[in-house]
Protein backbone atom coordinates (compact mmCIF):
# COMPACT_ATOMS: atom_id res chain seq x y z
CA UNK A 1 0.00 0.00 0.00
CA UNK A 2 1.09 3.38 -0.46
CA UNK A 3 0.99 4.72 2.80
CA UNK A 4 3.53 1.43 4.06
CA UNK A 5 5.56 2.38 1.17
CA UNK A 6 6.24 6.00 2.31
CA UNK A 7 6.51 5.04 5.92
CA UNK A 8 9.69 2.64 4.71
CA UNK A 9 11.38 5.61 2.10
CA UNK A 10 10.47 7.95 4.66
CA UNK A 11 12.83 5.92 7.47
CA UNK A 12 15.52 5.41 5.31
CA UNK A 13 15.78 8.85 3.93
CA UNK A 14 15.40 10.22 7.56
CA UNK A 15 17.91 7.82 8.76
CA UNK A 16 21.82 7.51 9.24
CA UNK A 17 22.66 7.05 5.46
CA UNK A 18 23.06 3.38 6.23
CA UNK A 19 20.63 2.69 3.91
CA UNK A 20 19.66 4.84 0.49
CA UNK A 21 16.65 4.04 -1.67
CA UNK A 22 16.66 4.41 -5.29
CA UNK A 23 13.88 4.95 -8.14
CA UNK A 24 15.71 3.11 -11.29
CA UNK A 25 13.44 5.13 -14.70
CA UNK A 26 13.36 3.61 -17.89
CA UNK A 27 12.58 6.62 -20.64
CA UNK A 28 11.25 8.52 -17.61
CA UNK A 29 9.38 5.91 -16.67
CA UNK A 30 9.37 4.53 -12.94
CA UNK A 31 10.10 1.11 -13.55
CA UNK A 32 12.65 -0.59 -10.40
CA UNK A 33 13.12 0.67 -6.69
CA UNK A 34 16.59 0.09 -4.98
CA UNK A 35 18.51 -0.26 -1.40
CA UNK A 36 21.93 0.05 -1.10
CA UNK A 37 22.67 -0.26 2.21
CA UNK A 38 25.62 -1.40 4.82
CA UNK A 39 25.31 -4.83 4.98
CA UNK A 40 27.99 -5.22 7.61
CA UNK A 41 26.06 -3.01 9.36
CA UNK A 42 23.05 -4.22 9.08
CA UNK A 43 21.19 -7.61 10.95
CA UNK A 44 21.89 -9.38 7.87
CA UNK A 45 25.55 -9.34 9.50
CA UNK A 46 24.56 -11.68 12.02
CA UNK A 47 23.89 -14.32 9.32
CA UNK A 48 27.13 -14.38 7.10
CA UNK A 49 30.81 -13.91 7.66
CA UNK A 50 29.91 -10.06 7.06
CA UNK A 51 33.29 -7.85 5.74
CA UNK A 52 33.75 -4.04 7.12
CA UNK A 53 32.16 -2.22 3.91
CA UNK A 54 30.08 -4.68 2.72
CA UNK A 55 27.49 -3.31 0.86
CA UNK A 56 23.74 -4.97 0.37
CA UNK A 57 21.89 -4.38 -2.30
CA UNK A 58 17.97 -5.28 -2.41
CA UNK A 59 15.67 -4.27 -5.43
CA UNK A 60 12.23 -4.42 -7.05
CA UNK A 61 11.67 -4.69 -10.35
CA UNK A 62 8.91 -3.20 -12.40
CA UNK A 63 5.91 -5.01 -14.43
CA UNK A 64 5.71 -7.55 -16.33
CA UNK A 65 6.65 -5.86 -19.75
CA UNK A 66 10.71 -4.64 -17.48
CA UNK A 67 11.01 -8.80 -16.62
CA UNK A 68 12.20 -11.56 -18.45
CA UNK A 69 14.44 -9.12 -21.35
CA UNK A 70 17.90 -8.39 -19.44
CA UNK A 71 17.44 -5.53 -17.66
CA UNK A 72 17.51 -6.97 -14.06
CA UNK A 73 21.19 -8.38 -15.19
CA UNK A 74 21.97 -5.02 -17.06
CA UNK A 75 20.61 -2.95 -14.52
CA UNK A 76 22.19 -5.19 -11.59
CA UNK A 77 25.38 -5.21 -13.20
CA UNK A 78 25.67 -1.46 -14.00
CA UNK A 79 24.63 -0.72 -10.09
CA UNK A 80 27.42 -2.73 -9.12
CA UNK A 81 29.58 -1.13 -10.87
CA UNK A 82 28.80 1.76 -9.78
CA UNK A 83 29.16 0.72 -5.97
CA UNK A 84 32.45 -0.55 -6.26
CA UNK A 85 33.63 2.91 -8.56
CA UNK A 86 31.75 4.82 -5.50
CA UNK A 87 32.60 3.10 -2.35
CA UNK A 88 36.15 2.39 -2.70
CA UNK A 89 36.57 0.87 0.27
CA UNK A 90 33.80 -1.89 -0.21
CA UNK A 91 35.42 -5.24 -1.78
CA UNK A 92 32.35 -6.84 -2.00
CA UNK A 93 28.71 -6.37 -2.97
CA UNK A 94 26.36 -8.54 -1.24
CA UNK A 95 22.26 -9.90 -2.08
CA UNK A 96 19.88 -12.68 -0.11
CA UNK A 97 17.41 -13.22 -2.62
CA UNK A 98 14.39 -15.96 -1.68
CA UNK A 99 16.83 -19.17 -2.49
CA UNK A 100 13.29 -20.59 -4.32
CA UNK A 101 13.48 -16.99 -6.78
CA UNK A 102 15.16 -18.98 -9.52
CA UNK A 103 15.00 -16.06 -12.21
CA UNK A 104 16.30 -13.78 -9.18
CA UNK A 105 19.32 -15.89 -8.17
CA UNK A 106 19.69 -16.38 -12.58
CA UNK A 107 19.92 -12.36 -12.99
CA UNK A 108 22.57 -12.22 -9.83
CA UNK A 109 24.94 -15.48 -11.40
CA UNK A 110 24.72 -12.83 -14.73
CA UNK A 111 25.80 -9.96 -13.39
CA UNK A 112 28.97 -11.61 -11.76
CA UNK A 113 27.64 -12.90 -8.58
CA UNK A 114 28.58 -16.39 -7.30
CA UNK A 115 26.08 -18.34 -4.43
CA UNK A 116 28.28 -17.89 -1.70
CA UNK A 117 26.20 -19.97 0.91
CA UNK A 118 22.49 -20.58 1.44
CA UNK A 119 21.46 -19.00 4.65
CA UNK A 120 18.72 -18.97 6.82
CA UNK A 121 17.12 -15.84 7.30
CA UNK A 122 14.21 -14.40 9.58
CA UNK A 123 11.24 -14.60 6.70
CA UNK A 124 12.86 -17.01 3.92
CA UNK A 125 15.88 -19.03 3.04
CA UNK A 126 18.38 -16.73 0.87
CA UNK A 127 20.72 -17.29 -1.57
CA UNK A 128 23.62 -15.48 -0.41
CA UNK A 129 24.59 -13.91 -3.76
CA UNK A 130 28.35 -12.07 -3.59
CA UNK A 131 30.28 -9.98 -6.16
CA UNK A 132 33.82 -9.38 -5.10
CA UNK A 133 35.62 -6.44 -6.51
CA UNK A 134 38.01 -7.63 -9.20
CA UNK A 135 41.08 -5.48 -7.56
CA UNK A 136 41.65 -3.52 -4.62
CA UNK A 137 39.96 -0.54 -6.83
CA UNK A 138 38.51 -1.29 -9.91
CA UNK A 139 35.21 -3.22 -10.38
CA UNK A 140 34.71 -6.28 -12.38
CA UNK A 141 34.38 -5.43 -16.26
CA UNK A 142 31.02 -6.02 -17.73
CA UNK A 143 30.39 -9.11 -19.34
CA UNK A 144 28.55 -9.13 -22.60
């Protein structure tokens, strides 16, 4: 609902910077919602061998017609980038998809992640997807 929706932007962007949400638009159009957020810092920390500077990233994709063409791996792999060219001190980026989100964990495996581990979590079992920076400060070139 819309109201629950601005209650959770409205705590992030109020917040410690821990956590930053993100409106992806496609030719202007609203079409994915991002978190990139401190995952060492966060409870998801508790369940993984967490690194200082790990960074989390959680996302929503748009309607049917944004699904099933590339874009989650394009998308996911240009935010990544981006992470590691904007957080130099992060080596790796970090997502717990449901482990039962086949097309989820597919898009991650695309975009350079590896399953690091499955993991129990609070409200589902996660794939514990991980993209490790390439070198100490370059990200991983884009794969084609």
């Amino acid at each position: 609902p819309p109201a629950t929706t601005a209650a959770h932007v409205h705590a992030q962007l109020s917040g410690d910077g821990r956590s930053v949400p993100c409106l992806g638009l496609l030719d202007g159009r609203p079409m994915s919602y991002w978190e990139l957020y401190r995952a060492d810092l966060d409870p998801l920390a508790r369940h993984y061998p967490a690194r200082p500077h790990d960074t989390g990233v959680h996302l929503l994709l748009g309607g049917a017609a944004d699904r099933g063409r590339g874009l989650g791996t394009a998308l996911l792999r240009a935010v990544t980038c981006l992470i590691l060219a904007h957080r130099p001190r992060c080596a790796r980026v970090v997502a717990e998809p449901d482990i039962r989100n086949a097309p989820s964990v597919a898009a991650f495996r695309r975009a350079g992640f590896h399953l690091d581990a499955e993991i129990d979590l609070p409200d589902k079992r996660a794939a514990l997807m991980v993209r490790r920076r390439t070198t100490p400060t370059e990200p991983a070139p884009a794969r084609r």
